[in-house]
PDB file of N, CA and C in Angstrom:
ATOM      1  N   UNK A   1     138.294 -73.529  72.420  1.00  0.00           N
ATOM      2  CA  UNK A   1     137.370 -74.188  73.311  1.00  0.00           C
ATOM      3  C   UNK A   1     136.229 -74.844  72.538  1.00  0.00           C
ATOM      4  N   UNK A   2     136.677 -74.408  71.235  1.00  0.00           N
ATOM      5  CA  UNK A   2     135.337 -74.997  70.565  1.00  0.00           C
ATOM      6  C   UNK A   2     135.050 -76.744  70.328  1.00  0.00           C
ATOM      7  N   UNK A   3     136.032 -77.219  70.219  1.00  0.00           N
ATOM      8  CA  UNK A   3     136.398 -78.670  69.983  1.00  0.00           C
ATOM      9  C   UNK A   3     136.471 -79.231  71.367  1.00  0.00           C
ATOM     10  N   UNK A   4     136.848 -78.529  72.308  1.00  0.00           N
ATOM     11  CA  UNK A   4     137.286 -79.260  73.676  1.00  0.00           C
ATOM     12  C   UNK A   4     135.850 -79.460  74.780  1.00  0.00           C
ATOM     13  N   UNK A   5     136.404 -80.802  75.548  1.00  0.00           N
ATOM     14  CA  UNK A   5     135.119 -81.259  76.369  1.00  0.00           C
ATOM     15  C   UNK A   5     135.539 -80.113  77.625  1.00  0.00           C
ATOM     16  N   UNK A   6     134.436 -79.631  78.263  1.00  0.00           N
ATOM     17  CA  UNK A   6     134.871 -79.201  79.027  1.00  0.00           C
ATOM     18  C   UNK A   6     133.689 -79.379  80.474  1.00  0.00           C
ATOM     19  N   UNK A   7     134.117 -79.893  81.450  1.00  0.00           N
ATOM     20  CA  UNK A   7     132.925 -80.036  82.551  1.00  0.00           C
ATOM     21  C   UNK A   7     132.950 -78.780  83.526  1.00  0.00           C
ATOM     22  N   UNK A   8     131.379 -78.332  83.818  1.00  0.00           N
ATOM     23  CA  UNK A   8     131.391 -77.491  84.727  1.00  0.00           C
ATOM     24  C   UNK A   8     131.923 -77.146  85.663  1.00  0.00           C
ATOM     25  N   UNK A   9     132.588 -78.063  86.136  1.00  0.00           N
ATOM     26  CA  UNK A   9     133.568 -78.262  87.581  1.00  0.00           C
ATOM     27  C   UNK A   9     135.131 -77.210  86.872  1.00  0.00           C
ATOM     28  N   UNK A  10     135.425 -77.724  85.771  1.00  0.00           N
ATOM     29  CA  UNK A  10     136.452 -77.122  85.342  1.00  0.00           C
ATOM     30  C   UNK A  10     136.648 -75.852  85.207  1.00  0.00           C
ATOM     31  N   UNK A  11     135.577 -75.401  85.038  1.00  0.00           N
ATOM     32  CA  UNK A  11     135.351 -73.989  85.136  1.00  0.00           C
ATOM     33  C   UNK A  11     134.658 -73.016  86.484  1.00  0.00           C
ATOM     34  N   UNK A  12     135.582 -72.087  86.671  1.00  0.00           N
ATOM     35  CA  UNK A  12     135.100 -71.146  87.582  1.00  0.00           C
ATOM     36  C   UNK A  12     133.285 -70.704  87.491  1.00  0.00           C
ATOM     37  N   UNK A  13     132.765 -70.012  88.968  1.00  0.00           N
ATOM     38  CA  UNK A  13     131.137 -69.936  88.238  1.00  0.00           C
ATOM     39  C   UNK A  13     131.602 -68.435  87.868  1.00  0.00           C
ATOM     40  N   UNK A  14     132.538 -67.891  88.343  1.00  0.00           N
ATOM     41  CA  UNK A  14     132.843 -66.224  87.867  1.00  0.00           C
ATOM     42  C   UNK A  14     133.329 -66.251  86.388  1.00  0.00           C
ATOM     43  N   UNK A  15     133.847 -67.300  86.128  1.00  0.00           N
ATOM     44  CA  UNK A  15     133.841 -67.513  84.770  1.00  0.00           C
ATOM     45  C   UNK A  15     132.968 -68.139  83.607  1.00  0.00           C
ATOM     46  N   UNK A  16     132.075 -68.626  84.106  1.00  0.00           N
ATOM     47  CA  UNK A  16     131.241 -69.237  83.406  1.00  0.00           C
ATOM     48  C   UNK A  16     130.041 -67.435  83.383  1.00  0.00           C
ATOM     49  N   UNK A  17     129.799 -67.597  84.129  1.00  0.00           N
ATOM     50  CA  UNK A  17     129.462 -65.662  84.175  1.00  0.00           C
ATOM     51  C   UNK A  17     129.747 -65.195  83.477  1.00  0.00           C
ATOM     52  N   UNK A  18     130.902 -64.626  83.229  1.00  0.00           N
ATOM     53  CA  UNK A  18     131.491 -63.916  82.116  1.00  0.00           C
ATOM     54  C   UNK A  18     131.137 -64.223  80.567  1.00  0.00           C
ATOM     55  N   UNK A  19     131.672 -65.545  80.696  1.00  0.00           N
ATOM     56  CA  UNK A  19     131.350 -65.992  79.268  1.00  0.00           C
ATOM     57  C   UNK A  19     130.198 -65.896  78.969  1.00  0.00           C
ATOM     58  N   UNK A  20     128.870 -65.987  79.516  1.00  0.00           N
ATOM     59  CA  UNK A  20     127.189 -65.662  79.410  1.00  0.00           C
ATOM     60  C   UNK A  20     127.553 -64.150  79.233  1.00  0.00           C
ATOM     61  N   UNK A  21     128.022 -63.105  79.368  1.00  0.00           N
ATOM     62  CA  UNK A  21     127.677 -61.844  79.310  1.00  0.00           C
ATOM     63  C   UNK A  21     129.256 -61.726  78.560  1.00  0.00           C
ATOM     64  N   UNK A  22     129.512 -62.402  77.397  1.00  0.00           N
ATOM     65  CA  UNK A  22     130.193 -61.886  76.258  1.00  0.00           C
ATOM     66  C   UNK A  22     129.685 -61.930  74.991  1.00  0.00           C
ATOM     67  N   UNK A  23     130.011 -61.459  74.244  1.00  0.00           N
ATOM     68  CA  UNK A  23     129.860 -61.401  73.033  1.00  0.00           C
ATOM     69  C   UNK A  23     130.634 -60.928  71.882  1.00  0.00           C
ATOM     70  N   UNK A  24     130.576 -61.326  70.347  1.00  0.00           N
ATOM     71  CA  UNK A  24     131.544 -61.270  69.411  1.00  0.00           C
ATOM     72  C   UNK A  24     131.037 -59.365  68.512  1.00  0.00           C
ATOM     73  N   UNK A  25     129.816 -59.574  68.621  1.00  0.00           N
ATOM     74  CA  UNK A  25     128.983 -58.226  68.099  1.00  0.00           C
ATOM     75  C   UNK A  25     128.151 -57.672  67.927  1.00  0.00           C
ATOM     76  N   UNK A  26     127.779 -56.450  68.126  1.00  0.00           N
ATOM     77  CA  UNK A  26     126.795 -56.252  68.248  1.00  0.00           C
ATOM     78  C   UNK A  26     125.919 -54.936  66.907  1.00  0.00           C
ATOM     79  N   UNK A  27     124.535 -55.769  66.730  1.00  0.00           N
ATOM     80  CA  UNK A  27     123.997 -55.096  65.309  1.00  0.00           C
ATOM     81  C   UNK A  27     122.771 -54.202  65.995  1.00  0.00           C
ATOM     82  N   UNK A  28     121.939 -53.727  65.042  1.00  0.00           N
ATOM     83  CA  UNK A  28     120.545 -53.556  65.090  1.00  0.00           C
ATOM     84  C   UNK A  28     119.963 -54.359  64.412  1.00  0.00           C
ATOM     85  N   UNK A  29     118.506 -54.900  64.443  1.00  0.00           N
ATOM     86  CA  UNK A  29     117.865 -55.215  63.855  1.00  0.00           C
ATOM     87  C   UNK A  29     116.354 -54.959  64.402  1.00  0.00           C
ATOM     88  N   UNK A  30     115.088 -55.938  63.783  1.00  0.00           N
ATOM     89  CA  UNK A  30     113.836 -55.660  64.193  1.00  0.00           C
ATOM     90  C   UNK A  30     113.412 -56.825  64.077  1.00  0.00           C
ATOM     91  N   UNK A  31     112.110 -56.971  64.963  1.00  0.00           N
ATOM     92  CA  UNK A  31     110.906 -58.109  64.524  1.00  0.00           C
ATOM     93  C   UNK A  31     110.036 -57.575  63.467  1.00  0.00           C
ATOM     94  N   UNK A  32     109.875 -58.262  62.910  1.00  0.00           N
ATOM     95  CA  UNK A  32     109.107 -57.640  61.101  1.00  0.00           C
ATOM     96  C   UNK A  32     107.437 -58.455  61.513  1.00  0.00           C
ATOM     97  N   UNK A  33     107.531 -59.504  62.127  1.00  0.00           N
ATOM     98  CA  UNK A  33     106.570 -59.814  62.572  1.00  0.00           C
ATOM     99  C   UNK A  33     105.778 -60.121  64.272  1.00  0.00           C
ATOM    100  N   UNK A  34     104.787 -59.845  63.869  1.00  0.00           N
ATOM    101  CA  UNK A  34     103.698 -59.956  65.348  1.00  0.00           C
ATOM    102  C   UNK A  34     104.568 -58.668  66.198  1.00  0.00           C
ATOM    103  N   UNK A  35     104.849 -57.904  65.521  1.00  0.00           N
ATOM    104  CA  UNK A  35     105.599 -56.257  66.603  1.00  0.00           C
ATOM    105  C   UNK A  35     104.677 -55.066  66.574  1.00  0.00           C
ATOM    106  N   UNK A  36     103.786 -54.746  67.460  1.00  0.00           N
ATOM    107  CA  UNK A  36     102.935 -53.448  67.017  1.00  0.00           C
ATOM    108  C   UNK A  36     104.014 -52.507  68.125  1.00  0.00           C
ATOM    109  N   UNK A  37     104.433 -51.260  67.576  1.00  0.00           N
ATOM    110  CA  UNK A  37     103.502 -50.702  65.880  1.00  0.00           C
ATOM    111  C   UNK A  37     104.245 -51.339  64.815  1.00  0.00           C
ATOM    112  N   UNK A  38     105.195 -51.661  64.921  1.00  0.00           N
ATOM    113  CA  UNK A  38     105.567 -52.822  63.572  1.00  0.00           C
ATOM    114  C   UNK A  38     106.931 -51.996  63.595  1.00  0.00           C
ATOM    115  N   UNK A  39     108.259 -53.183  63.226  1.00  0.00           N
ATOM    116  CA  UNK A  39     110.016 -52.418  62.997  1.00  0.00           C
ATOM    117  C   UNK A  39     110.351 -52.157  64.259  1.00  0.00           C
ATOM    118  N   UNK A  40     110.137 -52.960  65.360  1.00  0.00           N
ATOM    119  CA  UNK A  40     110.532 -52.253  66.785  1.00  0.00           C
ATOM    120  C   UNK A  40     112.070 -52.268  66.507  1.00  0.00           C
ATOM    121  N   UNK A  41     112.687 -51.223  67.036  1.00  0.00           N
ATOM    122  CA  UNK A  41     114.448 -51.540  67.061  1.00  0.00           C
ATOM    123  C   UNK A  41     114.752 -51.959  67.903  1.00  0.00           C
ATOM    124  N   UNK A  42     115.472 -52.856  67.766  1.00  0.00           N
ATOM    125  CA  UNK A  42     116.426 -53.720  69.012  1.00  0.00           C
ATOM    126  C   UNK A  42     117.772 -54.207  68.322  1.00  0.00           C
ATOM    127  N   UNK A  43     118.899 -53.553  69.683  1.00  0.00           N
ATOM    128  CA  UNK A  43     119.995 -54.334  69.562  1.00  0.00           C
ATOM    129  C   UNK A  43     119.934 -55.467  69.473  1.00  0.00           C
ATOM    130  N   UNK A  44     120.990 -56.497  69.052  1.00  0.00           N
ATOM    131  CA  UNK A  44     120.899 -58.038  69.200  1.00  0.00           C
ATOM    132  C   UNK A  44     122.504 -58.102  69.416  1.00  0.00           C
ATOM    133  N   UNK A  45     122.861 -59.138  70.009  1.00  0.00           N
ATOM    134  CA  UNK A  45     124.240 -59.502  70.319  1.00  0.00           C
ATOM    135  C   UNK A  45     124.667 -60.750  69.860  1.00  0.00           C
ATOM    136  N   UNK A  46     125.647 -60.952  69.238  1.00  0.00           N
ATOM    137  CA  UNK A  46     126.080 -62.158  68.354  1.00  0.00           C
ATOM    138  C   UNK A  46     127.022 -62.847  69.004  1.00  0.00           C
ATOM    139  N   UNK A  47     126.953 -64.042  69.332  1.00  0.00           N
ATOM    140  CA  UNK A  47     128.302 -64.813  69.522  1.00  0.00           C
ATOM    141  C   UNK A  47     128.391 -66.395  68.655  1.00  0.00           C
ATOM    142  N   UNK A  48     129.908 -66.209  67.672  1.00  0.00           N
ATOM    143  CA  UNK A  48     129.897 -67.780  67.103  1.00  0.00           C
ATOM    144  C   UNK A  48     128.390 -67.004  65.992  1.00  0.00           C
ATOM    145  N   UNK A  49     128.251 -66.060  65.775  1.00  0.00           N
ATOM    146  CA  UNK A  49     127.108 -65.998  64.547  1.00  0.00           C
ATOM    147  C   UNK A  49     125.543 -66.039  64.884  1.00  0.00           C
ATOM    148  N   UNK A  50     125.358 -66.377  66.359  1.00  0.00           N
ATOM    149  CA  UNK A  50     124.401 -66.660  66.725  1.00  0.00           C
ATOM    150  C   UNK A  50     123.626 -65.355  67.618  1.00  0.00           C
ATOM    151  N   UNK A  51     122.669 -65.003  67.671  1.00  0.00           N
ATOM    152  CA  UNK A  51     122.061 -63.816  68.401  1.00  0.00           C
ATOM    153  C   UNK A  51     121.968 -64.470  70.040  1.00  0.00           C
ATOM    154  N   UNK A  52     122.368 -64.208  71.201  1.00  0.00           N
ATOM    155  CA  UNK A  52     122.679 -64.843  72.254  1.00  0.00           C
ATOM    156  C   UNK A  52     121.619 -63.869  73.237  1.00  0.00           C
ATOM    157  N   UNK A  53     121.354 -62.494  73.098  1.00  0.00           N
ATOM    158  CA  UNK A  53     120.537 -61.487  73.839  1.00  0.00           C
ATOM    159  C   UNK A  53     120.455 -60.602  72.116  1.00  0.00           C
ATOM    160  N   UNK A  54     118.802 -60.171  73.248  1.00  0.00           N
ATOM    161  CA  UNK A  54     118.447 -58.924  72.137  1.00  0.00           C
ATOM    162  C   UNK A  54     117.584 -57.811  73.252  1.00  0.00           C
ATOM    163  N   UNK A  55     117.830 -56.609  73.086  1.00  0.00           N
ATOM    164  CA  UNK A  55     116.978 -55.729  73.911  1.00  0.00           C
ATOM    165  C   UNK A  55     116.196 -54.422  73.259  1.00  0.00           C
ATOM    166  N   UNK A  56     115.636 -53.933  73.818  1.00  0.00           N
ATOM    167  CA  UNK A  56     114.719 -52.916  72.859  1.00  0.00           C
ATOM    168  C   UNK A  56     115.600 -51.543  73.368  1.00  0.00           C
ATOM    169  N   UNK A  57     115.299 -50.826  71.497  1.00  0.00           N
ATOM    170  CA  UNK A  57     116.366 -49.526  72.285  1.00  0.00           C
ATOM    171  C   UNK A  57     115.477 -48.875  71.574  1.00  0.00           C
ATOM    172  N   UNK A  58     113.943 -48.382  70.870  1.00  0.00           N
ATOM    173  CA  UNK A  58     113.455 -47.583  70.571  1.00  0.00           C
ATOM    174  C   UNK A  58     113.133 -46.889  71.641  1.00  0.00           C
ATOM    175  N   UNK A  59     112.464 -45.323  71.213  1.00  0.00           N
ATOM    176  CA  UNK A  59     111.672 -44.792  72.166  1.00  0.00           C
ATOM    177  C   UNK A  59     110.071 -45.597  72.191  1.00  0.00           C
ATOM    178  N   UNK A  60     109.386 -45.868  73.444  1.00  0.00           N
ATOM    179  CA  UNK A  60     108.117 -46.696  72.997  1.00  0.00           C
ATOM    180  C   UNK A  60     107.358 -45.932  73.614  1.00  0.00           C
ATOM    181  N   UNK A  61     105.574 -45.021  73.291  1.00  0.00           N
ATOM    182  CA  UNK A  61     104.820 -44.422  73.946  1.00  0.00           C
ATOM    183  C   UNK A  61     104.269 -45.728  74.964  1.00  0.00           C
ATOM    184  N   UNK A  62     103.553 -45.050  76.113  1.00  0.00           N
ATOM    185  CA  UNK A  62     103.310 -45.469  77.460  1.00  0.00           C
ATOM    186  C   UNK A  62     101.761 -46.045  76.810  1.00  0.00           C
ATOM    187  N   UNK A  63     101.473 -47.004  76.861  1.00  0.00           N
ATOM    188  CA  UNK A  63     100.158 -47.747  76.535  1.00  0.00           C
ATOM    189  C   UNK A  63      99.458 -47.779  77.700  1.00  0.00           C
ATOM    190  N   UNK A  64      99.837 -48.320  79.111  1.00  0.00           N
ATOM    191  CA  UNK A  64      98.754 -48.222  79.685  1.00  0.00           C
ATOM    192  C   UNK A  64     100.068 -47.505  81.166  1.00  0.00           C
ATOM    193  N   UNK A  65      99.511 -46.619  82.449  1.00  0.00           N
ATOM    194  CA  UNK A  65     100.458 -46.504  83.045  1.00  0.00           C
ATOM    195  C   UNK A  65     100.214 -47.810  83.950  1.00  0.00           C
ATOM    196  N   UNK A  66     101.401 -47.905  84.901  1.00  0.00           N
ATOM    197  CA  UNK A  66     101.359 -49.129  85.736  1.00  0.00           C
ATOM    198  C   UNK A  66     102.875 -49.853  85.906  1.00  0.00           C
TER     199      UNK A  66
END
């Protein structure tokens, strides 16, 4: 599919769905910068090499409640 034109119409929206919530792999990594307290861990999800979603999987203390 990588080479091919493909128009929205051609595709299902249950499939176009899907393909948004796939991915090739999944790492850890961190923001090294502007992250207090600094190294937050977060999954990231790769597709085609590219990070497509990233979410936080540390434990994080409660800063303010609310």
């Amino acid at each position: 599919m990588a080479n091919e034109t493909v128009t929205p119409a051609e595709i299902s929206t249950e499939k176009r769905y899907r393909e948004r919530w796939s991915w090739d792999k999944v790492l850890w990594a961190s923001h090294c910068i502007d992250c207090y307290p600094g190294n937050c861990q977060l999954r990231v999800y790769l597709k085609d090499g590219k990070v497509v979603r990233e979410e936080s999987a540390g434990t994080f203390q409660t800063i303010q409640e609310g």
